[in-house]
Each structure stands twice: as structure tokens, then as C-alpha cells.
C-alpha atoms as a PDB file:
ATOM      1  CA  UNK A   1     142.625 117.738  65.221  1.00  0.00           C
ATOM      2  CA  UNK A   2     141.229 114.362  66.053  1.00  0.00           C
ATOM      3  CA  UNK A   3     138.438 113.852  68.167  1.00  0.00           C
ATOM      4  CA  UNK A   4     139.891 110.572  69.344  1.00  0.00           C
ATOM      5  CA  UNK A   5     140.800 110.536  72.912  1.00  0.00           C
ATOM      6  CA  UNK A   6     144.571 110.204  73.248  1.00  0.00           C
ATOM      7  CA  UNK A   7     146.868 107.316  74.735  1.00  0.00           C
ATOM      8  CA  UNK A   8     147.523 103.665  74.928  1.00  0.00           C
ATOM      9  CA  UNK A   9     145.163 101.226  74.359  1.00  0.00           C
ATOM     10  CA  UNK A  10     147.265  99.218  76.357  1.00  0.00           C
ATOM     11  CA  UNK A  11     146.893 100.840  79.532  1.00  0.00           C
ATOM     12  CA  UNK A  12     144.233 100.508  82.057  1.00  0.00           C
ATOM     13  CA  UNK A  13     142.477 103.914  83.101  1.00  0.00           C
ATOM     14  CA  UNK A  14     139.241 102.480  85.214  1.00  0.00           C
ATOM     15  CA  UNK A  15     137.386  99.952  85.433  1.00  0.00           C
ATOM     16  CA  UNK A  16     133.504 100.710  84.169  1.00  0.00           C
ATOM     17  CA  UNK A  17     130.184  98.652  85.654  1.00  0.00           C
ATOM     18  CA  UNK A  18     127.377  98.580  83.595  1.00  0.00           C
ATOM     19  CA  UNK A  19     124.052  96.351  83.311  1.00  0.00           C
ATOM     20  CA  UNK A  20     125.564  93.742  81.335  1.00  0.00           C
ATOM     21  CA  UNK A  21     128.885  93.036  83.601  1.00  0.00           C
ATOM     22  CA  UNK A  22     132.680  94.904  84.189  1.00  0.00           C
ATOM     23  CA  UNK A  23     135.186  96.646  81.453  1.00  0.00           C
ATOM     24  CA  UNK A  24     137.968  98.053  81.532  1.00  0.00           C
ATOM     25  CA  UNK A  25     138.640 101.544  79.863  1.00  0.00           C
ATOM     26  CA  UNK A  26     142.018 102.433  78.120  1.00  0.00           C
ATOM     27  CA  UNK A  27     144.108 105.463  77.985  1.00  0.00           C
ATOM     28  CA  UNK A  28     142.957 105.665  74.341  1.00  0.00           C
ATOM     29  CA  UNK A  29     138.926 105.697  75.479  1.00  0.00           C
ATOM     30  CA  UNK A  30     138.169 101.919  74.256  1.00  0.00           C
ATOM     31  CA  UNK A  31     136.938  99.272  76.546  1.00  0.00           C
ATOM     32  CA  UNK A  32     136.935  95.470  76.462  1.00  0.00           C
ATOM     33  CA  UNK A  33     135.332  92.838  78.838  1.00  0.00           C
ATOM     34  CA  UNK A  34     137.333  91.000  80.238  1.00  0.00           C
ATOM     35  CA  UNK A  35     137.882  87.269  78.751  1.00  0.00           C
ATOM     36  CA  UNK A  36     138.118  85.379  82.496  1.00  0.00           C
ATOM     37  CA  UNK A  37     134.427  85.022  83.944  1.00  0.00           C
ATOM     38  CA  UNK A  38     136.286  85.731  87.334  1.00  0.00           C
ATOM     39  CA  UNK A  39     137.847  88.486  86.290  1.00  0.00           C
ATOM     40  CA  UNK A  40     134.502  90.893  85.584  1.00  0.00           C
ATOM     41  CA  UNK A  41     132.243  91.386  88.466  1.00  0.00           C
ATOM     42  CA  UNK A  42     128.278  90.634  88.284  1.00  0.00           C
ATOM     43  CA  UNK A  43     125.776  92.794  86.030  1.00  0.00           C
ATOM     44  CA  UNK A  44     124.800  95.594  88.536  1.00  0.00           C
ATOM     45  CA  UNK A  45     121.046  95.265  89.456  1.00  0.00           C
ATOM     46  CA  UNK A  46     119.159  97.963  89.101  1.00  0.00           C
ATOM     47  CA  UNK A  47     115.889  98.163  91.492  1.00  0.00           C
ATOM     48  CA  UNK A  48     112.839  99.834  89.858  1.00  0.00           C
ATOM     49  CA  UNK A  49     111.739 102.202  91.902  1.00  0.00           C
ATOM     50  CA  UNK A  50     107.240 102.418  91.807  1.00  0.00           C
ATOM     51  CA  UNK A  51     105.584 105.345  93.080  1.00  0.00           C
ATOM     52  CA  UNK A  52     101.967 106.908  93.226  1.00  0.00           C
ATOM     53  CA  UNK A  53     100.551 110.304  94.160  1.00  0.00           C
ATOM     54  CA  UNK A  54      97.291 110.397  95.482  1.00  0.00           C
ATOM     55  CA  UNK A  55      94.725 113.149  95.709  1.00  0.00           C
ATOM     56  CA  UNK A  56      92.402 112.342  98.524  1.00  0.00           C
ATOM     57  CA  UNK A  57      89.585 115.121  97.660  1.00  0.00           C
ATOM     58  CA  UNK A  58      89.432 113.570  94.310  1.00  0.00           C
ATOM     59  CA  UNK A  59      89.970 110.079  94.691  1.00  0.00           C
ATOM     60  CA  UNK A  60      92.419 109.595  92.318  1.00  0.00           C
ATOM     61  CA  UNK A  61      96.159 108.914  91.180  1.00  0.00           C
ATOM     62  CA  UNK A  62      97.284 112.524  90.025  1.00  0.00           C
ATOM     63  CA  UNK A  63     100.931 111.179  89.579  1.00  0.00           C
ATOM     64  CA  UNK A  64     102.701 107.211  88.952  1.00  0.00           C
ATOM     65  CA  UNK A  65     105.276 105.425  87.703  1.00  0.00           C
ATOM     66  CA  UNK A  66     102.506 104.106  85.487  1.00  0.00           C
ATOM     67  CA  UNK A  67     102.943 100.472  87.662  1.00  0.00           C
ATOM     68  CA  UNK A  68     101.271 100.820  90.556  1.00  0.00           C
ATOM     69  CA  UNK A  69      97.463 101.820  91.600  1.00  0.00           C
ATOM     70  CA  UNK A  70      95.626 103.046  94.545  1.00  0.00           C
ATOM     71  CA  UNK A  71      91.963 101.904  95.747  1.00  0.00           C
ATOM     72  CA  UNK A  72      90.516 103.992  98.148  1.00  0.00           C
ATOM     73  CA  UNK A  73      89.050 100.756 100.990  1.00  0.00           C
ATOM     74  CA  UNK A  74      87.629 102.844 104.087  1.00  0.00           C
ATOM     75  CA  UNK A  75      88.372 105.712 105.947  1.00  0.00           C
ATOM     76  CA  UNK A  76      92.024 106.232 105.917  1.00  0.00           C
ATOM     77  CA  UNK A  77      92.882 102.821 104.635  1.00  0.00           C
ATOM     78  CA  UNK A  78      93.887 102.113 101.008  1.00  0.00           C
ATOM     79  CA  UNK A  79      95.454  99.434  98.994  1.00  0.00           C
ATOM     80  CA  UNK A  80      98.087  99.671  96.813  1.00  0.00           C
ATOM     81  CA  UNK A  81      98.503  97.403  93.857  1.00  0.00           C
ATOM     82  CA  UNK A  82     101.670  96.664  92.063  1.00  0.00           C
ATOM     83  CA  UNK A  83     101.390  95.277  88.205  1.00  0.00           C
ATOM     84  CA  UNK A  84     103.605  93.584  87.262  1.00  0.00           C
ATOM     85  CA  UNK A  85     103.675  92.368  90.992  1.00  0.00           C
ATOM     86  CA  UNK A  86     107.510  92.088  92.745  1.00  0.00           C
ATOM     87  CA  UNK A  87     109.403  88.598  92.351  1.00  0.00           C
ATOM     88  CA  UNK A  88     110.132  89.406  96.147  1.00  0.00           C
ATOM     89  CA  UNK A  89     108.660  91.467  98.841  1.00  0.00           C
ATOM     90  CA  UNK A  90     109.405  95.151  98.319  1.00  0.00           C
ATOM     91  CA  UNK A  91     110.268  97.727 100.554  1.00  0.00           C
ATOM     92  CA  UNK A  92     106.880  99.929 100.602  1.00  0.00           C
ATOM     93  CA  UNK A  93     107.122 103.959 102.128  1.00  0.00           C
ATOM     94  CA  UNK A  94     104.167 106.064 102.827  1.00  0.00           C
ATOM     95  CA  UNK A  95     104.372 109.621 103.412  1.00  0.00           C
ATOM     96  CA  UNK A  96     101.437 112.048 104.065  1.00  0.00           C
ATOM     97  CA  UNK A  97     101.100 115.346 102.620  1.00  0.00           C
ATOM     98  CA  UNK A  98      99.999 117.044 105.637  1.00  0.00           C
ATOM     99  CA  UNK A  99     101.694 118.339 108.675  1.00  0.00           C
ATOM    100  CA  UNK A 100      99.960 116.076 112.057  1.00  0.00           C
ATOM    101  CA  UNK A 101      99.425 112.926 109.774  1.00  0.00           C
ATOM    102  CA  UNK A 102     101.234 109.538 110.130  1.00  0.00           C
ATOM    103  CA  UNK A 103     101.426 107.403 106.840  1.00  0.00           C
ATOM    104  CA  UNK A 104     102.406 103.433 107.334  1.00  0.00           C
ATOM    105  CA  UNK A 105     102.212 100.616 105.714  1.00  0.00           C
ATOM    106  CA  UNK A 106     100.964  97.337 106.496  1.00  0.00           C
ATOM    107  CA  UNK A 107     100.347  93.808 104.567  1.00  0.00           C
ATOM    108  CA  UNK A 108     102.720  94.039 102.126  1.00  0.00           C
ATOM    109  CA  UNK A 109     103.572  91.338  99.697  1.00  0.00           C
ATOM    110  CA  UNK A 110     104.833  90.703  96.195  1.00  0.00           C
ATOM    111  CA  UNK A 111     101.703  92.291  94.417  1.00  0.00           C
ATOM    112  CA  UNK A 112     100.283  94.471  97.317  1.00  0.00           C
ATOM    113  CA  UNK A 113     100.509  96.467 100.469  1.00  0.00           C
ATOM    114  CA  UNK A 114      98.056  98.287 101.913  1.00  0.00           C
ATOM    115  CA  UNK A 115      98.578 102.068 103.033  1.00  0.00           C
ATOM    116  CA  UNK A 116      96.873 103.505 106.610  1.00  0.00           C
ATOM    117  CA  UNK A 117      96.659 107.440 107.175  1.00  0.00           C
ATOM    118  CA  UNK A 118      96.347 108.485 110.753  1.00  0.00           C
ATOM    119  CA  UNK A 119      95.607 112.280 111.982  1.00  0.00           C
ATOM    120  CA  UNK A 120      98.005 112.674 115.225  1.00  0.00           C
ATOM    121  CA  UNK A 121      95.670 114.145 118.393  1.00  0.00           C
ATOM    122  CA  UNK A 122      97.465 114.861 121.129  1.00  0.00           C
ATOM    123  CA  UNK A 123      94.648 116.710 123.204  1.00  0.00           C
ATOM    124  CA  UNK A 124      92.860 115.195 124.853  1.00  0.00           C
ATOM    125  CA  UNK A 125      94.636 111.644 124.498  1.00  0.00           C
ATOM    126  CA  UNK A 126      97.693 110.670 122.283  1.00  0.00           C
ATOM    127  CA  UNK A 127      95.385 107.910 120.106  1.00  0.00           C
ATOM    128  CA  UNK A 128      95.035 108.803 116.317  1.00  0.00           C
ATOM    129  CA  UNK A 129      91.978 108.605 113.836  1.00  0.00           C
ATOM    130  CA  UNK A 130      91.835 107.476 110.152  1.00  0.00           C
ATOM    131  CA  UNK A 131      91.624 109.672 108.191  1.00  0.00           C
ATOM    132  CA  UNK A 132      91.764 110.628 104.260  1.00  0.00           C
ATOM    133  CA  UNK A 133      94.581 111.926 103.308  1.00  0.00           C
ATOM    134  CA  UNK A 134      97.039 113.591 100.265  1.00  0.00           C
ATOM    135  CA  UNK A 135      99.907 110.913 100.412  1.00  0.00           C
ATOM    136  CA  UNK A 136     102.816 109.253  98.308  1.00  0.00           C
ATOM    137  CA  UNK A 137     104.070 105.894  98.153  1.00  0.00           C
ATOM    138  CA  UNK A 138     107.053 104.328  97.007  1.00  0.00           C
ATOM    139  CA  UNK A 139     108.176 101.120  96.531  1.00  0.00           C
ATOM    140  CA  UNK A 140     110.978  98.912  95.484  1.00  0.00           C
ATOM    141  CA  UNK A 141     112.584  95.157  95.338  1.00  0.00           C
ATOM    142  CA  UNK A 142     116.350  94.062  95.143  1.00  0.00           C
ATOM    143  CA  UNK A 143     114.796  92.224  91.804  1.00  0.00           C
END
């Protein structure tokens, strides 16, 4: 029995994106890119997403995309450092590991952003404190 998937390799199944542009798969399992530019759609972009862990009883990065670094700057403030920076902007989440504790991010640019932990109070006013905190951060550019 052949292994070969059976049918025409003259008739379109699907058309397959990948990173270097459009092709169309046959009956017969084969694929060719198209010969008219306007034919094939653009290479899909693929966004690297960069993310960090950080442990704030030791100070340190216990988990990364390998990317991106953390500097502890004052109480409840931090500063995240992205190398190689973003050609543009990137979209920067924080998110604290603790239940009553707001993460955000603030500053942000191409190589940077820097990272604010707040403890919630609600009694006896609704202002919040920095604060040190277990957070992650992600980030990511339409590179």
C-alpha cells in the first residue's frame, strides 16, 4: 500500500498560510505557490510573545522568555527591560500573584515599560499602597 495520499494533483483541496506566503494543497497532498504575486496573500506575522516571572521575596526572575528582565526600582515599582528592544511599542500586561493587588503598567516604549504593584485597601479609604509583589508580565509587538 502506498503511503502517498490519494487524488489529483490537479485539484485544489485548501489553501495553506505559512511564514513565507500562501499555497495551495492538492487532492494528491502536494502544494505549489502560486506564480501571480496577487494571487498569494502576505507572509503571516507572527508576534513574539516576552514574558517574565518574578519572585518578590527573592528578588529575582524565577521564569522568562529569556528576552526580557526585571529591576526591582522602589517599593512596588519595577522596570522591565526588553533586549532586543521592540521595532514598535508593545502591548505590555501585568498581573499580580496575589488576591487584593492591582498590577499596571506605565512608561512603556520600544525597549521598556515600567511595572507598578498596588495592595487594594478598602477600609478605611479606597487609596492603594505600593507594594512588593509576586507578578507576571507579558509583552508583545505586531513586529
Amino acid at each position: 500500500t502506498s503511503t502517498k495520499p490519494m487524488g489529483s494533483p490537479n485539484v485544489p483541496i485548501s489553501v495553506v498560510q505559512t511564514s513565507k506566503g500562501s499555497f495551495v494543497l492538492f487532492a494528491d497532498g502536494t502544494t505549489l505557490k502560486p506564480n501571480d504575486p496577487d494571487a498569494a496573500a502576505p507572509p503571516i506575522v507572527t508576534s513574539a510573545i516576552r514574558w517574565a516571572r518574578y519572585d518578590s521575596n527573592s528578588n529575582t526572575v524565577v521564569g522568562s522568555s529569556g528576552d526580557i528582565s526585571v529591576t526591582h526600582i522602589g517599593q512596588g515599582s519595577y522596570t522591565v527591560t526588553f533586549n532586543p528592544p521592540f521595532s514598535k511599542t508593545p502591548s505590555v500586561v501585568c498581573t499580580t500573584a496575589e488576591t487584593g493587588y492591582l498590577g499596571f503598567t506605565r512608561d512603556c516604549v520600544t525597549d521598556h515599560a515600567r511595572i507598578e504593584c498596588r495592595q487594594l485597601q478598602t477600609v478605611p479609604t479606597t487609596t492603594t499602597n505600593p507594594i512588593d509583589s509576586d507578578f507576571c508580565v507579558w509583552a508583545t509587538s505586531d513586529e
